[in-house]
Protein backbone atom coordinates (compact mmCIF):
# COMPACT_ATOMS: atom_id res chain seq x y z
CA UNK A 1 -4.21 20.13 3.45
CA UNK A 2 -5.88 22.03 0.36
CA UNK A 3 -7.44 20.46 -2.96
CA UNK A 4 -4.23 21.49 -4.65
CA UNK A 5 -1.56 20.14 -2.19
CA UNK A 6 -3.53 16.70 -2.36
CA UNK A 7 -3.83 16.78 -6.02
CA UNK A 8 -0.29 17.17 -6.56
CA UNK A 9 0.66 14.59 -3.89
CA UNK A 10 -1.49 12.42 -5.84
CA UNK A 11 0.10 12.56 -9.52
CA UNK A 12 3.70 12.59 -7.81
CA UNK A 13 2.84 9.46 -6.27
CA UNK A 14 0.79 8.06 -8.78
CA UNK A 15 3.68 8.94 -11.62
CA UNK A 16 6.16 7.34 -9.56
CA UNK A 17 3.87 4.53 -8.95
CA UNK A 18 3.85 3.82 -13.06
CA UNK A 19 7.68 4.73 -12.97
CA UNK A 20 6.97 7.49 -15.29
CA UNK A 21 9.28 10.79 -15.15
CA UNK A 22 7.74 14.42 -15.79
CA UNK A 23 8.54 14.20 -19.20
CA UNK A 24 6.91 11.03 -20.07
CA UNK A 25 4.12 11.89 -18.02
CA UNK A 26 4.59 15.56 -19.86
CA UNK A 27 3.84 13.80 -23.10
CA UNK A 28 1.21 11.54 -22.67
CA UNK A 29 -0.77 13.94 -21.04
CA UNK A 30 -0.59 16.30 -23.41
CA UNK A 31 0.59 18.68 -20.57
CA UNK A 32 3.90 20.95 -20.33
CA UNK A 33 6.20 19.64 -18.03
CA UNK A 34 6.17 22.97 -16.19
CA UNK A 35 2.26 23.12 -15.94
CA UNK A 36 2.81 19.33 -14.56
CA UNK A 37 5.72 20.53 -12.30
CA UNK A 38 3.45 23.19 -10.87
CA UNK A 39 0.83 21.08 -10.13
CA UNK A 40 3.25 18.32 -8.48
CA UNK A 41 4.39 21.42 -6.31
CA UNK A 42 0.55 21.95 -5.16
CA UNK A 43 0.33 25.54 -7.32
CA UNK A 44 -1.92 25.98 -10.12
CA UNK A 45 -6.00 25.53 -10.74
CA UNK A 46 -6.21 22.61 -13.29
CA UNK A 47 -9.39 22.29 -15.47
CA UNK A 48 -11.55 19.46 -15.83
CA UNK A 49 -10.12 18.77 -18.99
CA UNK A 50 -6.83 18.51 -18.02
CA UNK A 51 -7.41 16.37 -15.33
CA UNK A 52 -9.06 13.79 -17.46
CA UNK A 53 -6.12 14.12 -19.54
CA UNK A 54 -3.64 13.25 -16.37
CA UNK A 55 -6.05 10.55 -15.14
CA UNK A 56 -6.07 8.67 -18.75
CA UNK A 57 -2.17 9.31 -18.97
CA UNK A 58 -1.27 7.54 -15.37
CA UNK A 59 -4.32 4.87 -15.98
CA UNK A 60 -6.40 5.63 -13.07
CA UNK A 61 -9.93 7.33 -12.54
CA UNK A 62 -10.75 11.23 -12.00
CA UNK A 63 -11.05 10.32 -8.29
CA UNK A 64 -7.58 9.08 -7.89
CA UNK A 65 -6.20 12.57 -8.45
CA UNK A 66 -8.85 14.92 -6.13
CA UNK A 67 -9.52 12.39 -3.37
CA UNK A 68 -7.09 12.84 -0.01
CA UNK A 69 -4.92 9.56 0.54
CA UNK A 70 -6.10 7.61 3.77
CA UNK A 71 -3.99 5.34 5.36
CA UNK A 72 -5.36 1.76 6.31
CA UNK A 73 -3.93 0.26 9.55
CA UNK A 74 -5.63 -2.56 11.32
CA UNK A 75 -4.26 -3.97 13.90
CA UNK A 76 -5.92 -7.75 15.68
CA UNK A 77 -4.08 -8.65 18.97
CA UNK A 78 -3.82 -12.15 19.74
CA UNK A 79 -6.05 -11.13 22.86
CA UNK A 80 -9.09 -9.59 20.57
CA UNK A 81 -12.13 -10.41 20.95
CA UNK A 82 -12.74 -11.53 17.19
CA UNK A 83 -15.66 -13.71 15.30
CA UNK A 84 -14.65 -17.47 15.95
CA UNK A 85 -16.29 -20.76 14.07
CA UNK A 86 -15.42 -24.04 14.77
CA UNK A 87 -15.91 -27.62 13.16
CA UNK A 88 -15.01 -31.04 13.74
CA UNK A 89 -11.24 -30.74 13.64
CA UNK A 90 -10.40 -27.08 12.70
CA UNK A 91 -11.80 -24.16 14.60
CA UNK A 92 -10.84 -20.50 13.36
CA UNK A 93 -10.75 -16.85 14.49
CA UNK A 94 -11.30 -14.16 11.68
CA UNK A 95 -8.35 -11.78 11.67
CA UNK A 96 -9.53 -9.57 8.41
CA UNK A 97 -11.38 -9.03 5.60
CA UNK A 98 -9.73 -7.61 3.02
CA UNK A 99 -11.75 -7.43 -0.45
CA UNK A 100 -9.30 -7.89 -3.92
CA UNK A 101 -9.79 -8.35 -7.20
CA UNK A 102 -6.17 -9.47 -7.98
CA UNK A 103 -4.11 -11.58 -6.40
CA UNK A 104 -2.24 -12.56 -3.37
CA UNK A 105 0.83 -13.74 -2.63
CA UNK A 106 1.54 -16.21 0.68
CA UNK A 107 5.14 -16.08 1.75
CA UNK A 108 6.23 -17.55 5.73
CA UNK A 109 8.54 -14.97 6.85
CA UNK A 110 11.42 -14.71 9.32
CA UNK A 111 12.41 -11.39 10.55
CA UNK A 112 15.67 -10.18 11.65
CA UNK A 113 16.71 -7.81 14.73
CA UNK A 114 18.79 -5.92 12.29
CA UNK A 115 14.94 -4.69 10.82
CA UNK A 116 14.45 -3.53 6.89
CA UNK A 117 13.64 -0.71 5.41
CA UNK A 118 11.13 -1.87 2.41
CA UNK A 119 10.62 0.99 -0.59
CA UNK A 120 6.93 1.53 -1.70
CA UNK A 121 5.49 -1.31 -3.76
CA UNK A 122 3.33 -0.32 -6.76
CA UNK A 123 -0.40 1.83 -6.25
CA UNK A 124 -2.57 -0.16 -4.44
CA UNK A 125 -0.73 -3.14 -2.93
CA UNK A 126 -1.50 -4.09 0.59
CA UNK A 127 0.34 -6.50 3.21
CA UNK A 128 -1.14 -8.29 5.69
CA UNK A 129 1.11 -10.09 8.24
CA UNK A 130 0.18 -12.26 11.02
CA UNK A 131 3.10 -13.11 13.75
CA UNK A 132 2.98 -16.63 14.86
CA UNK A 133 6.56 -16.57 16.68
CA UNK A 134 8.60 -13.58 18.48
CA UNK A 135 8.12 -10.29 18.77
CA UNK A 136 8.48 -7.64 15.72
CA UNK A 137 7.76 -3.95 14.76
CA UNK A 138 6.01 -3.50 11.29
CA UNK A 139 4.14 -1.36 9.31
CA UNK A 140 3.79 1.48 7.45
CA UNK A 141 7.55 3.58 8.35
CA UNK A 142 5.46 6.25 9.64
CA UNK A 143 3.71 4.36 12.03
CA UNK A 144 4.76 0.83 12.94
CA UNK A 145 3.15 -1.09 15.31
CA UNK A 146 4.48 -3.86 17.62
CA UNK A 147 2.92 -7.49 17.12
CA UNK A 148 3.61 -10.74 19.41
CA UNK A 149 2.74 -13.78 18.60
CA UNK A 150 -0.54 -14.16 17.24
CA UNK A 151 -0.99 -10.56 16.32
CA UNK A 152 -1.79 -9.44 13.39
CA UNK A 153 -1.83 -5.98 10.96
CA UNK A 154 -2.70 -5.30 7.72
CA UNK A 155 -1.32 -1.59 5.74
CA UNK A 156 -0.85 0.04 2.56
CA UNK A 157 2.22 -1.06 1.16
CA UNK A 158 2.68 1.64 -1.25
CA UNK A 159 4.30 3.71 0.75
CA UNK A 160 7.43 2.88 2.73
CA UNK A 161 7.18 0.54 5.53
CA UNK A 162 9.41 -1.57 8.05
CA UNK A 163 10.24 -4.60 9.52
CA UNK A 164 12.26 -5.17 12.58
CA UNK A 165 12.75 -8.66 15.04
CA UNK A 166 12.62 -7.88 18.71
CA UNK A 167 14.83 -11.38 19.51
CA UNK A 168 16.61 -13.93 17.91
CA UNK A 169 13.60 -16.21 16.41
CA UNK A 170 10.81 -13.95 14.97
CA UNK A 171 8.49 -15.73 12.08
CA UNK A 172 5.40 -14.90 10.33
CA UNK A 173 3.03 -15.10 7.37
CA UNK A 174 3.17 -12.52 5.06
CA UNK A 175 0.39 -11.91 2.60
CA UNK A 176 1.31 -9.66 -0.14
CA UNK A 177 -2.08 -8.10 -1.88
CA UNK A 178 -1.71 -6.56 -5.41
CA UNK A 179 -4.44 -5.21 -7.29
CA UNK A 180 -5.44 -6.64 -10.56
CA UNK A 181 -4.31 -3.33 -12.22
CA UNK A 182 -0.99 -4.50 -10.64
CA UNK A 183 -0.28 -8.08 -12.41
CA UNK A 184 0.82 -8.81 -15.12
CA UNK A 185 -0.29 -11.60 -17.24
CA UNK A 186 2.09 -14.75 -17.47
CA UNK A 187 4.19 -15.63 -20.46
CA UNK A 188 4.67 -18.98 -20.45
């Protein structure tokens, strides 16, 4: 893919991701919609300057926009050969390391056979699941992966991704990762 393809991938998904339209990305930016349009489309030779404009308009750095997208998948089978510790009473096997300044979110999970279709979450947040009864497919929609029971995978959630049960009992935790560009404070 060229430099221009993957910088206009980049501010479509990264206006989306702020829930901005053209315009009001247009505006702030100090660019024309159809100069912004262009470069959404992959055409067009921004300069440096307007590229620090876009960057300081969506909130994100000058590498956001130039760098190609990579997709994070990591799959742990229940069968990996993975670090282990043990004490006492508990003894545990590391599944990942994921590093976040933000926070995380710990739901238990039960997946249906009829599967879901999840939208993209905001830039930058991550899920991590780890299948501790059944079988499921998950993942990013593009490429899901099949997990039993003790499995584990960890993707990029902001793009769209699946869930589907493979029988009638199919549970899991689900760690949802967001960024700490991504919360908001509290108003209590």
């Amino acid at each position: 893919m060229d430099r221009g393809q993957v910088m206009g991938d980049n501010v479509r998904r990264l206006r989306t991701a702020a829930g901005m339209s053209l315009a009001e990305l247009a505006e702030a930016s100090r660019i024309s919609k159809t100069t912004l349009h262009g470069m959404e489309q992959g055409h067009g030779n921004p300069t440096l300057s307007t590229l620090w404009d876009l960057a300081g308009a969506l909130r994100v750095s000058l590498g956001e926009l130039l760098e190609a997208r990579t997709s994070v998948v990591d799959v742990v089978r229940a069968g990996d050969d993975q670090p282990r510790v043990a004490g006492d009473a508990v003894s545990a096997r590391l599944l990942h390391r994921i590093r976040l300044h933000g926070v995380v979110e710990v739901y238990d999970i039960e997946v249906a056979p009829t599967g879901q279709q999840s939208a993209a979450h905001i830039d930058g947040v991550g899920e991590c699941i780890v299948l501790t009864e059944g079988r499921i497919t998950a993942g990013p929609a593009d490429a899901p992966v099949e997990l039993a029971a003790g499995d584990s995978v960890r993707f990029d959630a902001d793009a769209p991704h699946l869930y589907r049960g493979h029988g009638p009992r199919n549970r899991a935790v689900l760690l949802m990762l967001h960024p700490a560009a991504s919360v908001r404070p509290r108003e209590d």
